[in-house]
Protein backbone atom coordinates (compact mmCIF):
# COMPACT_ATOMS: atom_id res chain seq x y z
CA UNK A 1 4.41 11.39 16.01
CA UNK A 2 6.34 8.31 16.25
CA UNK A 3 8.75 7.24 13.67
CA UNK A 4 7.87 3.72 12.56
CA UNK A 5 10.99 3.33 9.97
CA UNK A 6 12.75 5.06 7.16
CA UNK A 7 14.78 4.02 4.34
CA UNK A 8 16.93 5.71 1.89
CA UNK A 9 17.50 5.45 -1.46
CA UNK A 10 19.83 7.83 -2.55
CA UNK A 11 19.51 11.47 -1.57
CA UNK A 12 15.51 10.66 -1.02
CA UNK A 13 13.86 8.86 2.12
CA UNK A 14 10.69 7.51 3.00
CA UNK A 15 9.79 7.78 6.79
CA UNK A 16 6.50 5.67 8.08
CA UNK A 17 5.05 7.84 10.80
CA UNK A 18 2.50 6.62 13.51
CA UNK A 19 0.36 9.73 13.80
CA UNK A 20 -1.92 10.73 16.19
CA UNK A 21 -5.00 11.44 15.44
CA UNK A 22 -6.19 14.69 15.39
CA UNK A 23 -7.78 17.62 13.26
CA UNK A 24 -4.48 18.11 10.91
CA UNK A 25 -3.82 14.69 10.72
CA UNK A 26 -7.98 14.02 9.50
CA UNK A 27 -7.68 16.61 7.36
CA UNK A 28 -4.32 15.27 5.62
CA UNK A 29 -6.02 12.10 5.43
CA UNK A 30 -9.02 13.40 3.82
CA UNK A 31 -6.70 15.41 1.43
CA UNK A 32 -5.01 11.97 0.35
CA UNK A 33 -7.98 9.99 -0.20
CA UNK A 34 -9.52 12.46 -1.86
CA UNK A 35 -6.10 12.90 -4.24
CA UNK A 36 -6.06 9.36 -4.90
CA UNK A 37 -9.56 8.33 -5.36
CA UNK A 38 -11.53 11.63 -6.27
CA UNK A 39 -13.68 11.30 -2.67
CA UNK A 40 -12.79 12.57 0.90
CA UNK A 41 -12.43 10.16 3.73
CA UNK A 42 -11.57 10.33 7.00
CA UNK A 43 -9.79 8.20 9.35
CA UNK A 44 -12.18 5.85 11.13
CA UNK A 45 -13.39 6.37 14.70
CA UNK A 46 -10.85 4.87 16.85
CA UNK A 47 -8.56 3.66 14.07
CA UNK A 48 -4.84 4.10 14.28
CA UNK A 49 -2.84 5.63 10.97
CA UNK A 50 0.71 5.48 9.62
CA UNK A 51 1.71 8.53 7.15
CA UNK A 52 4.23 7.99 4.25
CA UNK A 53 6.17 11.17 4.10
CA UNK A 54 9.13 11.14 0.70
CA UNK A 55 11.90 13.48 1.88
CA UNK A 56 13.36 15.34 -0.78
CA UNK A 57 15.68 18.20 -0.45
CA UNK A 58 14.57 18.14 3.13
CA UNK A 59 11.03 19.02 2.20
CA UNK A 60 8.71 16.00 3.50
CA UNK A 61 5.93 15.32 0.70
CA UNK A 62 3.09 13.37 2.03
CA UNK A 63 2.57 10.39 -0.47
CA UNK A 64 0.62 7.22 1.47
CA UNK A 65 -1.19 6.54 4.43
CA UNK A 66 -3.05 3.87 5.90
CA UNK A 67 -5.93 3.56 8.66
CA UNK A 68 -6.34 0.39 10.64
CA UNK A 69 -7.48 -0.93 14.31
CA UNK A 70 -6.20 -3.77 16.34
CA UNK A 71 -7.75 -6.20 17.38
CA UNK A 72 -10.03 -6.51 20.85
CA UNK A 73 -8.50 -9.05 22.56
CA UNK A 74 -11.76 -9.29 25.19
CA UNK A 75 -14.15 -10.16 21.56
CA UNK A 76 -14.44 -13.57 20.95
CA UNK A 77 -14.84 -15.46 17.41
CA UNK A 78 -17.72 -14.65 15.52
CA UNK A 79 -18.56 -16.19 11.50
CA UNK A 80 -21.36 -13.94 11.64
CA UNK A 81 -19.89 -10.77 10.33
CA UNK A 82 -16.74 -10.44 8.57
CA UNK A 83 -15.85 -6.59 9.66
CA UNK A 84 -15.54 -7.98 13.38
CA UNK A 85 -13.63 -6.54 16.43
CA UNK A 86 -11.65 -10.19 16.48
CA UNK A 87 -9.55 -9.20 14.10
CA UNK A 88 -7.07 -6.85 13.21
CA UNK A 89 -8.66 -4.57 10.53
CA UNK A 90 -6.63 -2.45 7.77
CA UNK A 91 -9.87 0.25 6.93
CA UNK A 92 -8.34 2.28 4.18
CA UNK A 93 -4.99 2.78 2.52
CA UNK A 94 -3.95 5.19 -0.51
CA UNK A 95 -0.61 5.88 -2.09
CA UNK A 96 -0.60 8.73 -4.45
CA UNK A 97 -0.08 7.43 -7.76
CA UNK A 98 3.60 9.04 -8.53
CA UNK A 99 4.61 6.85 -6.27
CA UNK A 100 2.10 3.78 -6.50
CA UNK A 101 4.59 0.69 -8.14
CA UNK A 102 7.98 1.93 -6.09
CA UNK A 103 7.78 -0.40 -2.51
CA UNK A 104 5.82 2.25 -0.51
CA UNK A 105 3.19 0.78 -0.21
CA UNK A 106 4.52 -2.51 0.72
CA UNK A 107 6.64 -0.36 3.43
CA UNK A 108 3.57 1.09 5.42
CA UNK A 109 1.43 -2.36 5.19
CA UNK A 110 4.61 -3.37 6.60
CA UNK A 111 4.33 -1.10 9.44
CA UNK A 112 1.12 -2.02 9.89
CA UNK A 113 1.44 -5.74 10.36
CA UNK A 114 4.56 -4.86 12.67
CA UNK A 115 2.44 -3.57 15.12
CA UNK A 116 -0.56 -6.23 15.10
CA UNK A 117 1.81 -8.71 15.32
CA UNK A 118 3.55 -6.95 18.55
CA UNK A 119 -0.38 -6.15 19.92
CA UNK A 120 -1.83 -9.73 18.89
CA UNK A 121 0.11 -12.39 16.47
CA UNK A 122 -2.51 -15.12 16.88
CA UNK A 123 -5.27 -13.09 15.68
CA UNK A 124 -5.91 -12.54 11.65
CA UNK A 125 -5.72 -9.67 9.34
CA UNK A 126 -8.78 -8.28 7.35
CA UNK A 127 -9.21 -5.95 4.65
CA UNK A 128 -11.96 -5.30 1.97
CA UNK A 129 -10.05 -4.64 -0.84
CA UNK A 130 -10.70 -2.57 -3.84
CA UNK A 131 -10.66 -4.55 -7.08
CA UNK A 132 -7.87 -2.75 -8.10
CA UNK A 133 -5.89 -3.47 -4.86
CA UNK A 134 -6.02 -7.23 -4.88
CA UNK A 135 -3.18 -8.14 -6.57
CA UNK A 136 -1.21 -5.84 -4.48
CA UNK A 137 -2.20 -7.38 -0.97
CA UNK A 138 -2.11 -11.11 -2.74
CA UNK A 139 1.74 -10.41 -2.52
CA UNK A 140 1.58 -9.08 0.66
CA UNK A 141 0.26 -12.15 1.57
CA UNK A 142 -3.40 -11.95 2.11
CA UNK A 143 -6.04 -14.51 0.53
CA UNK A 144 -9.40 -13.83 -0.83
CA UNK A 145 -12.52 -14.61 0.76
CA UNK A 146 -15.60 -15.25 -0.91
CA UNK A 147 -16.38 -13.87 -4.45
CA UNK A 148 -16.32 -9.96 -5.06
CA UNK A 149 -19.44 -7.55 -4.12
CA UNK A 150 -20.35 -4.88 -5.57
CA UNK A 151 -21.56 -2.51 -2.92
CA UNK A 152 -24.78 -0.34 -2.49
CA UNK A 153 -22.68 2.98 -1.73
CA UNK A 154 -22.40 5.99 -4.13
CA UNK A 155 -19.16 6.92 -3.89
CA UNK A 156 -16.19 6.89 -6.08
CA UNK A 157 -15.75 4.03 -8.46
CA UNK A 158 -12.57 2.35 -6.55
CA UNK A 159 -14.89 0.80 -3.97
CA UNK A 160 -17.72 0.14 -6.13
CA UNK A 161 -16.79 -3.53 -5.93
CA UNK A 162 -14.40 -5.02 -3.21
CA UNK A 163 -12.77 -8.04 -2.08
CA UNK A 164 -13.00 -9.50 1.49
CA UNK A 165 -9.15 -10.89 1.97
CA UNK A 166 -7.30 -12.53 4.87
CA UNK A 167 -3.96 -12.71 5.97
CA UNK A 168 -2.31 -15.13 9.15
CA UNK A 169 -0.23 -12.99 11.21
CA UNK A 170 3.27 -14.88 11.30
CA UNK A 171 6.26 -13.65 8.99
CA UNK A 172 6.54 -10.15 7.38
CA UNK A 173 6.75 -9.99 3.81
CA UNK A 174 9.66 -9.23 1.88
């Protein structure tokens, strides 16, 4: 694992962890998502993930996480499908709700965009956003897309409609 950043605030720190992937690190993803939003889901084939850990008493709680790929810089443009290998793609985030509202979030989408920006700064960000997510990556600077869908998929209510959203890869957010 390789430390991404930390901060303190007081006798408690947050440290954003690039994790491999592997069966613990599935597994604590799965455990998250399925905290958070009542369904298991695992990291992505060939996605990358940062873990939030909240250090407390020097036990490290697991509170966020995020799943995302980089973009392939051999794909060219394509309008024909928004989930496209062009871009950079965040796939899934989740911050457990004791700690949704606090800056975590904001830390490890921070992380995120640090390292597409170091891998490929001329090529866009992508998410499909959860309804409930929007306003939170509006002021991490994404845009919407289109209108919102409501998708065909069974599972939990959180992703029953999303939001296709943009973001130009230039300035972190503060």
């Amino acid at each position: 694992m390789m430390q991404v950043g930390s901060t303190s605030i007081g006798i408690f720190m947050l440290k954003i962890q690039d994790i491999k992937t592997s069966n613990t690190s599935k597994y604590k993803f799965r455990q998250l998502s399925r905290d958070v939003s009542g369904e298991g889901f695992d990291i992505p084939e060939g996605n990358h993930a940062l873990f939030a850990y909240y250090n407390i008493h020097k036990i490290n709680l697991h509170i966020g996480g995020v799943t995302f790929s980089l973009a392939n810089l051999n794909q060219t443009y394509t309008e024909s499908t928004f989930e496209c290998d062009y871009f950079h793609q965040i796939t899934f985030m989740f911050v457990k709700r004791d700690y949704q509202g606090k800056g975590y979030g904001t830390q490890l989408i921070n992380g995120v965009i640090e390292k597409m920006t170091a891998h490929a700064s001329h090529r866009p960000v992508r998410v499909q956003s959860a309804v409930k997510a929007v306003g939170f990556f509006e002021k991490m600077g994404f845009v919407k897309i289109g209108e919102p869908m409501d998708t065909l998929a069974c599972g939990p209510h959180l992703f029953r409609t999303i939001v296709n959203m943009e973001k130009q890869l230039s300035v972190l957010p503060k």
